[in-house]
C-alpha atoms as a PDB file:
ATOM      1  CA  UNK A   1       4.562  18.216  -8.060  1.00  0.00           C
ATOM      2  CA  UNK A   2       5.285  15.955 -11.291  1.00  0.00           C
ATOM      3  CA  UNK A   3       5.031  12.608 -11.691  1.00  0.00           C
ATOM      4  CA  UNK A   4       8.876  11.939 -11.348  1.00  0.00           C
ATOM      5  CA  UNK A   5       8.343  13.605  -7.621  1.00  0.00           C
ATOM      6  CA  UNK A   6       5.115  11.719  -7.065  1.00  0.00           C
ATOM      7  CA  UNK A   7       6.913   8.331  -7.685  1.00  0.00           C
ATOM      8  CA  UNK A   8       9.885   9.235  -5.688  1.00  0.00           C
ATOM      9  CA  UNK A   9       7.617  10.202  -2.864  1.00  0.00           C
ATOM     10  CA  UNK A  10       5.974   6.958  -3.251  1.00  0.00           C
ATOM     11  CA  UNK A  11       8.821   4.847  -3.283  1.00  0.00           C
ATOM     12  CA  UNK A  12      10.022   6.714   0.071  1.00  0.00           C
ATOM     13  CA  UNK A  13       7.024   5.800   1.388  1.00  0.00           C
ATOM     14  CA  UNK A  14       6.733   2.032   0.623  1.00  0.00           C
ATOM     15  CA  UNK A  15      10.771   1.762   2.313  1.00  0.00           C
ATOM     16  CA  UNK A  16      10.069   3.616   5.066  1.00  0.00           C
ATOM     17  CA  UNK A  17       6.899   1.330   6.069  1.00  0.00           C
ATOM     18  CA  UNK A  18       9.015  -1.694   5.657  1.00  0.00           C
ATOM     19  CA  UNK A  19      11.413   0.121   7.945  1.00  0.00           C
ATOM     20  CA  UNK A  20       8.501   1.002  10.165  1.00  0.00           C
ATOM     21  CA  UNK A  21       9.829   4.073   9.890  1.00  0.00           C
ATOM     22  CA  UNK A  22       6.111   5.485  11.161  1.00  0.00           C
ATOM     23  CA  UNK A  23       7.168   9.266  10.671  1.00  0.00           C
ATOM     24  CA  UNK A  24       8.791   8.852   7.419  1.00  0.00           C
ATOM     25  CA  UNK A  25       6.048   6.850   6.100  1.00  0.00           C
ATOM     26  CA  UNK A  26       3.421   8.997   6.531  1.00  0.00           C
ATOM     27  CA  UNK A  27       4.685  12.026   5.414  1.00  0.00           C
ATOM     28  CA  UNK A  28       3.209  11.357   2.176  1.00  0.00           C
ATOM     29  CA  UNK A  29      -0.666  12.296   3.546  1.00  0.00           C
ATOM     30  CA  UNK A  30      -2.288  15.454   4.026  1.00  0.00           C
ATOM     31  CA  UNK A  31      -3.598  15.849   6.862  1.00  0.00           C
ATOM     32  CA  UNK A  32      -7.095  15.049   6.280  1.00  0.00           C
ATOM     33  CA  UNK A  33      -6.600  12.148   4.383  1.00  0.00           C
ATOM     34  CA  UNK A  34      -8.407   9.423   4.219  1.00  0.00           C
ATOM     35  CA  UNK A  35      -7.719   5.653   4.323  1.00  0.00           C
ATOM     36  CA  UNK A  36     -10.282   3.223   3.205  1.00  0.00           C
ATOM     37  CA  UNK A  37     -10.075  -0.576   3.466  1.00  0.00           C
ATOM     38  CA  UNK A  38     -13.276  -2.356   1.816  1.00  0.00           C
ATOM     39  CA  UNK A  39     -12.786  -5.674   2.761  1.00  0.00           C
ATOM     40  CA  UNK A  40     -13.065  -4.933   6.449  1.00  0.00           C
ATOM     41  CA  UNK A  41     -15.645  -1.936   6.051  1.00  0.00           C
ATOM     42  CA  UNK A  42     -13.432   0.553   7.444  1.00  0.00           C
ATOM     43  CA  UNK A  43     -12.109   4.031   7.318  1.00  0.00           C
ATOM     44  CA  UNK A  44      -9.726   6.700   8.979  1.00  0.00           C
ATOM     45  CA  UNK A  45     -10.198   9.943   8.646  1.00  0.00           C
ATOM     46  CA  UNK A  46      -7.063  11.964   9.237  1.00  0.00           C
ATOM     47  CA  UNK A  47      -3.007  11.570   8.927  1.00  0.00           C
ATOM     48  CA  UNK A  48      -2.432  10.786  12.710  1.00  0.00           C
ATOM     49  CA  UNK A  49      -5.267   8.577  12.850  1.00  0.00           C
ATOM     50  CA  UNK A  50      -3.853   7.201   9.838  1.00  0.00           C
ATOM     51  CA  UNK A  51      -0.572   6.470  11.303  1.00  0.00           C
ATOM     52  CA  UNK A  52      -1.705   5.521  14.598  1.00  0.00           C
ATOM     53  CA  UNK A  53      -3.632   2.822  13.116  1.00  0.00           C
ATOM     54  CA  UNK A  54      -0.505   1.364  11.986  1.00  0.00           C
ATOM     55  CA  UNK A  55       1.730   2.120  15.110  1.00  0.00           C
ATOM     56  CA  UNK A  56      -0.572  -0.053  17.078  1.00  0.00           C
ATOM     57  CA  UNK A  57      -1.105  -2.948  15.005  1.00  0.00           C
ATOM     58  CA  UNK A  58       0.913  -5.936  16.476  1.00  0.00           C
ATOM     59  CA  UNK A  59       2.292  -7.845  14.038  1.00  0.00           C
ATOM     60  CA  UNK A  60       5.896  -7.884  12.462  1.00  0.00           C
ATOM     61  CA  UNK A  61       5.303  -6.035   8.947  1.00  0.00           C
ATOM     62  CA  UNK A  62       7.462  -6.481   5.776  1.00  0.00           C
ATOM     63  CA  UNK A  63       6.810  -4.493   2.528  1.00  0.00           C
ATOM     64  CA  UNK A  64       8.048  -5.647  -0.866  1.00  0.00           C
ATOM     65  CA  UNK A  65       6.665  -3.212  -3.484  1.00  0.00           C
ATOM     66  CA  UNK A  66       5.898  -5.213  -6.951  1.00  0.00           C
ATOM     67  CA  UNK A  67       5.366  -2.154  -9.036  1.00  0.00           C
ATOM     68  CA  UNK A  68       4.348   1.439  -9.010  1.00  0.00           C
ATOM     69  CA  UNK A  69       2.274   3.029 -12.241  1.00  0.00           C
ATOM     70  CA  UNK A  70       0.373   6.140 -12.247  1.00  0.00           C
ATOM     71  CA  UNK A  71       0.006   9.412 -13.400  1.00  0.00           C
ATOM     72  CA  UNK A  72      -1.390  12.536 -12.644  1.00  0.00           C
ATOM     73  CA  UNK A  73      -3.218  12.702  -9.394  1.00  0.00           C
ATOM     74  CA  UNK A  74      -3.862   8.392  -9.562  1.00  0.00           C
ATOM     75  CA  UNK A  75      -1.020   6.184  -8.819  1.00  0.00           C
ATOM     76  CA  UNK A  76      -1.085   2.161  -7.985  1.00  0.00           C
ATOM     77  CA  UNK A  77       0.650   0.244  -6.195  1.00  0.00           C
ATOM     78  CA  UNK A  78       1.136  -3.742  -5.709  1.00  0.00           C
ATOM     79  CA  UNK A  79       3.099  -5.277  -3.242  1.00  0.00           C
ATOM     80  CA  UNK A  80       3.751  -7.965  -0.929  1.00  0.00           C
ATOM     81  CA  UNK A  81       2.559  -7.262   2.546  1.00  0.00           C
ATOM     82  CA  UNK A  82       4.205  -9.659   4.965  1.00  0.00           C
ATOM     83  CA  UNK A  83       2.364 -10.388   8.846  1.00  0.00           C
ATOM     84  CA  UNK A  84       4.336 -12.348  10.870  1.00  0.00           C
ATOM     85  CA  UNK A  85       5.781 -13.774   8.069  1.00  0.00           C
ATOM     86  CA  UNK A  86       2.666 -14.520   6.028  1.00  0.00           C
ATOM     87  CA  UNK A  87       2.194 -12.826   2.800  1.00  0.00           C
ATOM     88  CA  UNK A  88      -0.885 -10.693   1.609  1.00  0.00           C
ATOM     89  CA  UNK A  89      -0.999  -9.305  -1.909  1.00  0.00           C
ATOM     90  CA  UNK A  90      -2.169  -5.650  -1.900  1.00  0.00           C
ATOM     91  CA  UNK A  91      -3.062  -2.944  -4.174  1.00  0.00           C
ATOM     92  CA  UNK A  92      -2.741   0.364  -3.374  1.00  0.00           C
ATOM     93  CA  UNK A  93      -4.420   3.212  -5.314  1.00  0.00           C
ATOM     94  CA  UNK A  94      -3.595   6.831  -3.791  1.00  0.00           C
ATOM     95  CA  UNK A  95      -5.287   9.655  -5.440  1.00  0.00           C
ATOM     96  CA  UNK A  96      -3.150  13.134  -5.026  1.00  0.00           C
ATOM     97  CA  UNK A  97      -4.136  16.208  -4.055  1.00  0.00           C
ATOM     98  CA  UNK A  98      -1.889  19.457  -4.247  1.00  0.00           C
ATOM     99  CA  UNK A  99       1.427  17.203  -3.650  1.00  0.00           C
ATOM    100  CA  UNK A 100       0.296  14.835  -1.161  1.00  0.00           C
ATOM    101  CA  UNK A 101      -1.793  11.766  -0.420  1.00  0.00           C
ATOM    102  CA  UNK A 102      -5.917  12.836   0.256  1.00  0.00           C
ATOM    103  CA  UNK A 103      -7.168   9.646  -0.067  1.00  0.00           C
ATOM    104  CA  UNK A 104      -6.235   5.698  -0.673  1.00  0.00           C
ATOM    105  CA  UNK A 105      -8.096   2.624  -0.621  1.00  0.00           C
ATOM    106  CA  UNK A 106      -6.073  -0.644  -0.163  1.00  0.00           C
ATOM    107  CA  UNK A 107      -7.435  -4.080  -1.180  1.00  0.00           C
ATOM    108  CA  UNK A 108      -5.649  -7.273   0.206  1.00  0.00           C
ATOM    109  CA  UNK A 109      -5.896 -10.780  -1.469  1.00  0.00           C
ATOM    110  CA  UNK A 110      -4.197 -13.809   0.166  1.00  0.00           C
ATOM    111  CA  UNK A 111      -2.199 -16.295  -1.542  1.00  0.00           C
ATOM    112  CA  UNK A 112      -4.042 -19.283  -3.136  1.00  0.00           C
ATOM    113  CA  UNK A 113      -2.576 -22.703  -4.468  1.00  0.00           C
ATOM    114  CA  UNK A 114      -3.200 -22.742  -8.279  1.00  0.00           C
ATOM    115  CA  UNK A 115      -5.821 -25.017  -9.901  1.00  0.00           C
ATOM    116  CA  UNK A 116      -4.726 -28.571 -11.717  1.00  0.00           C
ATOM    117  CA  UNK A 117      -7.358 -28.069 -14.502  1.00  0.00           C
ATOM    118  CA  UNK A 118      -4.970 -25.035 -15.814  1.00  0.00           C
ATOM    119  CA  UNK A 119      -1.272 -25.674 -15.202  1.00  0.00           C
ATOM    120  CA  UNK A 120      -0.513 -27.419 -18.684  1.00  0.00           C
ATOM    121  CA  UNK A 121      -1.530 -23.437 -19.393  1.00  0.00           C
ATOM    122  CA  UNK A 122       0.131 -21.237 -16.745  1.00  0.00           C
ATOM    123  CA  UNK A 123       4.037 -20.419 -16.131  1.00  0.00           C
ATOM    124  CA  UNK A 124       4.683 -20.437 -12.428  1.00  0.00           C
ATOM    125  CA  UNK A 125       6.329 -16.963 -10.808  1.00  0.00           C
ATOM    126  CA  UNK A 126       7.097 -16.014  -7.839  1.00  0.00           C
END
């Protein structure tokens, strides 16, 4: 698989988990994948537990990808993960293995207000 079919893959997977398209958007993973989020000390061993864990979880999800960059076997991702309404900012990094997904590791930072003692400095996005 080349990059131009890793990124395609990637961006079928972003739209079909803000679709909640739970079939679609898993197709990217082999099946013993693994999932690892370090802020909560977990992981998930497997594609179905994979998906599972996301078929469960209760909240109303929205995904608005940022940007994708990669190469090779390492691809990021940023985007705007949206609970409920409330936005996380996550980055993805999915490391390939023969065509699909073996393992990513997603990191989630919530939104802050900026700081006073820099705005003379900053441009304000998003």
């Amino acid at each position: 698989m080349d990059d131009q079919a890793k990124l395609a893959a990637l961006q079928r997977h972003w739209a079909a988990s803000d679709a909640n398209d739970f079939e679609a958007e898993h197709d990217i993973y082999r099946e013993d994948a693994v999932l690892d989020y370090p802020q909560s000390g977990e992981r998930i061993h497997g594609r179905r537990k994979i998906q599972e864990s996301r078929f469960v979880q209760p909240n109303k999800k929205r995904f608005m990808v940022r940007r994708i960059i990669g190469g090779g076997d390492l691809w990021v991702s940023e985007f705007v993960l949206s609970y409920d309404g409330v936005p996380s900012y996550v980055v993805s990094i999915m490391e390939f293995r023969e065509g699909l997904v073996a393992h990513e590791t997603q990191y989630f930072g919530d939104r802050f207000d900026p700081s006073p003692s820099r705005a003379y400095l900053v441009e304000k996005v998003g």
